[in-house]
C-alpha atoms as a PDB file:
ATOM      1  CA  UNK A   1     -40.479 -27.287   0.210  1.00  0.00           C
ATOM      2  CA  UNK A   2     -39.179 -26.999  -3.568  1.00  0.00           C
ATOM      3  CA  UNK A   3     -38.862 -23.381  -4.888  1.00  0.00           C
ATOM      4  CA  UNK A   4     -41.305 -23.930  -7.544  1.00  0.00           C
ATOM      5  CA  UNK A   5     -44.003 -24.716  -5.036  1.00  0.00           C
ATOM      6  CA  UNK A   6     -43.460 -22.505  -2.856  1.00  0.00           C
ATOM      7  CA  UNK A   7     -43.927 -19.748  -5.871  1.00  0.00           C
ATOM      8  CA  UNK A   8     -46.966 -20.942  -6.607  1.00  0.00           C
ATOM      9  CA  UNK A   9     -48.552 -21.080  -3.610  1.00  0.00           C
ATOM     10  CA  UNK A  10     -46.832 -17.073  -3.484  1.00  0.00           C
ATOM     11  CA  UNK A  11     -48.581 -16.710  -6.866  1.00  0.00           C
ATOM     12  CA  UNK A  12     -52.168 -18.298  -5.998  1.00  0.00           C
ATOM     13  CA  UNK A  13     -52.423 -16.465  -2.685  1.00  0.00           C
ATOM     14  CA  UNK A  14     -51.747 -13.160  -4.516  1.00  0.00           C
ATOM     15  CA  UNK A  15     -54.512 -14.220  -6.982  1.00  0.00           C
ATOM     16  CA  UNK A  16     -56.959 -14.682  -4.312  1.00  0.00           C
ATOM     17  CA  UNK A  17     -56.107 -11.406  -2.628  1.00  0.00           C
ATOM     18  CA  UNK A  18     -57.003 -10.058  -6.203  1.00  0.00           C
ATOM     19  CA  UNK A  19     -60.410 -12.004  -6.346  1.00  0.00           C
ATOM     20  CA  UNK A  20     -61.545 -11.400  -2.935  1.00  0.00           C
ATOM     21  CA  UNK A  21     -61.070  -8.061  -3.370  1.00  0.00           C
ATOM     22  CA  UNK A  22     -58.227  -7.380  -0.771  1.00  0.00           C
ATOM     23  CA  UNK A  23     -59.889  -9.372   1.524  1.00  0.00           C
ATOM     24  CA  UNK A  24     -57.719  -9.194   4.882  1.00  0.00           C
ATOM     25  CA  UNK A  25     -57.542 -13.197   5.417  1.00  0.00           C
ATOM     26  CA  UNK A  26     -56.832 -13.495   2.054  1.00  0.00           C
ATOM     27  CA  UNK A  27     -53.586 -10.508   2.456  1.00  0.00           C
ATOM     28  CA  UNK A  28     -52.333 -12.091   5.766  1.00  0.00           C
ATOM     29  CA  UNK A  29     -52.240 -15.551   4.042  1.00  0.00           C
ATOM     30  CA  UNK A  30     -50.420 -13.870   0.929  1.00  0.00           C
ATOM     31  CA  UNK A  31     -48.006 -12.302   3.130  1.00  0.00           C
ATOM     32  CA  UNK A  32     -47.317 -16.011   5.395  1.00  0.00           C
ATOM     33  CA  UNK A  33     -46.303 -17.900   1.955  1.00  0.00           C
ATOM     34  CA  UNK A  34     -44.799 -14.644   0.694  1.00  0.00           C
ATOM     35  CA  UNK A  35     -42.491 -15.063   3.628  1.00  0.00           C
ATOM     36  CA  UNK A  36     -41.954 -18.510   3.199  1.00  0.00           C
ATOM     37  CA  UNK A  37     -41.120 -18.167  -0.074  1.00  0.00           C
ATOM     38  CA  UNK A  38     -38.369 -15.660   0.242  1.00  0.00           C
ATOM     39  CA  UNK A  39     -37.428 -18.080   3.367  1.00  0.00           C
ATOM     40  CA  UNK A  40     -36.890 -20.433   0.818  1.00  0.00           C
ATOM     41  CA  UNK A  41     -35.447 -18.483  -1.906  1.00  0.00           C
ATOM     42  CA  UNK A  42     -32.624 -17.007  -0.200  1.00  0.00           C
ATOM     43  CA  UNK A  43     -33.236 -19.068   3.709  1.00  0.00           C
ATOM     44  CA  UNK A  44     -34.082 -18.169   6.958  1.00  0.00           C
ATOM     45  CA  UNK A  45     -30.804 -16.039   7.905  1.00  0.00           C
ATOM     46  CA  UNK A  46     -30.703 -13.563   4.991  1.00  0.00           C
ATOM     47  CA  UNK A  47     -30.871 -10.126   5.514  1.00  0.00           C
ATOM     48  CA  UNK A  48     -33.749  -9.892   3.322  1.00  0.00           C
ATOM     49  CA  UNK A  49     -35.982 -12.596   5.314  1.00  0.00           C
ATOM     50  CA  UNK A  50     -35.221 -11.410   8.440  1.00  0.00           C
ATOM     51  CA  UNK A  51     -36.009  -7.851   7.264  1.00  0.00           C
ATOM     52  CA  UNK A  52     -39.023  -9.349   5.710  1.00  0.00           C
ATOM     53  CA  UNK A  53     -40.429 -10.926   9.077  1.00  0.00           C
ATOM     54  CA  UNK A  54     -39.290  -8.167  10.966  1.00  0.00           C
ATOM     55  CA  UNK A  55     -41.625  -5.785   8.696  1.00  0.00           C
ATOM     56  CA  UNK A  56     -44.750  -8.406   8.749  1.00  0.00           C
ATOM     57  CA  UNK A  57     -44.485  -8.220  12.526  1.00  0.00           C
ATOM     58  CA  UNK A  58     -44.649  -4.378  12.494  1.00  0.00           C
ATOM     59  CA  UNK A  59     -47.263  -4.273  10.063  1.00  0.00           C
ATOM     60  CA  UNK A  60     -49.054  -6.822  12.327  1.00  0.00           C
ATOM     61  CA  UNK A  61     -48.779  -4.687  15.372  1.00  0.00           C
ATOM     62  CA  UNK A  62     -49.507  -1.445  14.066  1.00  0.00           C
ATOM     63  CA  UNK A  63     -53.322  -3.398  12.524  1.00  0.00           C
ATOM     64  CA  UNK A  64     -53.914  -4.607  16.182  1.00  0.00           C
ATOM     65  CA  UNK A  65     -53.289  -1.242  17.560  1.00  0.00           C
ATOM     66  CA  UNK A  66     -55.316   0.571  15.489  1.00  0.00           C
ATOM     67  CA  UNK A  67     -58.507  -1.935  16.205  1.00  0.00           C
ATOM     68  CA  UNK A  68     -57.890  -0.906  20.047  1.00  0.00           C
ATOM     69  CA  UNK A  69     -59.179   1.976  21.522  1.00  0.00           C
ATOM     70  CA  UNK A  70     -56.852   4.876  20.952  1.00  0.00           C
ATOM     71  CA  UNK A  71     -55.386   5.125  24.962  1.00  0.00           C
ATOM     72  CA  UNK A  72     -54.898   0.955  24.279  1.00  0.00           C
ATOM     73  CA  UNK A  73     -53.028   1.479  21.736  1.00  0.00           C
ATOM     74  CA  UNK A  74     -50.438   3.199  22.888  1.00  0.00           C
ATOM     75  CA  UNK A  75     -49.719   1.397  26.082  1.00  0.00           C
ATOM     76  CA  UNK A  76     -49.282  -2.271  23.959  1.00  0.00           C
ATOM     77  CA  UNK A  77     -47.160  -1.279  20.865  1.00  0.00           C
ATOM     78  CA  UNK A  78     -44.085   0.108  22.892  1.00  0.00           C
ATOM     79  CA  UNK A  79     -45.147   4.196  23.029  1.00  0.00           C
ATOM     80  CA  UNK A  80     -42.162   5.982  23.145  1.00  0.00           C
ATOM     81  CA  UNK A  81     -39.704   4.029  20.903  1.00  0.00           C
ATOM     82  CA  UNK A  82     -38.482   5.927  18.209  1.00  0.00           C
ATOM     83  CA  UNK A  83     -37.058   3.745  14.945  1.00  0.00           C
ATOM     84  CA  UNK A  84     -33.564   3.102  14.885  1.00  0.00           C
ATOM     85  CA  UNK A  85     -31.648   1.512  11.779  1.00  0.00           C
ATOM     86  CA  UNK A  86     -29.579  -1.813  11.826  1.00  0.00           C
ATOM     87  CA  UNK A  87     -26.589  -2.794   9.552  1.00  0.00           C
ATOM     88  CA  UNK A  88     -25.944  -6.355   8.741  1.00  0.00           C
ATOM     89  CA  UNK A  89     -22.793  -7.544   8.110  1.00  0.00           C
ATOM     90  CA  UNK A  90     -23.165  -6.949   4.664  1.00  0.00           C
ATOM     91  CA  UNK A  91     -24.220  -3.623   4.731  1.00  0.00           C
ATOM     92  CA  UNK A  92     -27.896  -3.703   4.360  1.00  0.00           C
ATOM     93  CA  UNK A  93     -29.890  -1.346   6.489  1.00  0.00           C
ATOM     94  CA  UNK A  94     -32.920  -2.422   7.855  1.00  0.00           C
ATOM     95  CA  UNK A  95     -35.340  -0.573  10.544  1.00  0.00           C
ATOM     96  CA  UNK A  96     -35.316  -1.713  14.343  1.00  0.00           C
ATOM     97  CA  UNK A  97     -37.987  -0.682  17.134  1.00  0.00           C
ATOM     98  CA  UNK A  98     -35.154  -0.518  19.677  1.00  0.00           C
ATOM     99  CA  UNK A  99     -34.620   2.533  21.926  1.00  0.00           C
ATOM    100  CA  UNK A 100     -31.289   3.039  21.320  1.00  0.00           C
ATOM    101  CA  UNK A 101     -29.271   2.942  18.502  1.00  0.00           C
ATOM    102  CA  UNK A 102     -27.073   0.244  17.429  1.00  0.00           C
END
């Protein structure tokens, strides 16, 4: 997909976010081309797009969890993990859910 496309689609799903009034489809289909566009801005092995998917999968998570019932919750999102950071090889720090640090 060209660039320029794939800004625009980043661009018109942003505008219907705005227009439906934060509408949740409308926010996970901003952040799906928002990904794709900074997949194909910078590709799929950058630091920044695997930080980006990393984050969207959190972020996914973390909504699921807090639709469950609270006890649900925190036996499907990995209770007990504690945050741990990751450096790339060029030095960018980015947050992991593993249990021990790298």
């Amino acid at each position: 997909m060209p660039v320029e496309k794939s800004i625009d689609d980043l661009i018109e799903a942003a505008r219907q976010v705005i227009d439906s009034d934060f509408d949740a489809t409308a926010f996970n289909r901003w952040k799906l081309e928002a990904f794709k566009c900074t997949n194909a801005l910078v590709g799929p092995e950058h630091t920044h797009t695997r930080y980006f998917k990393s984050h969207a999968q959190l972020a996914e998570a973390r909504s699921r969890a807090a639709e469950m019932p609270t006890g649900e919750a925190v036996t499907q999102d990995g209770a007990g993990e504690t945050p741990s950071p990751q450096r790339s090889a060029d030095g960018y720090q980015s947050p992991s859910t593993s249990a021990t640090p790298a």
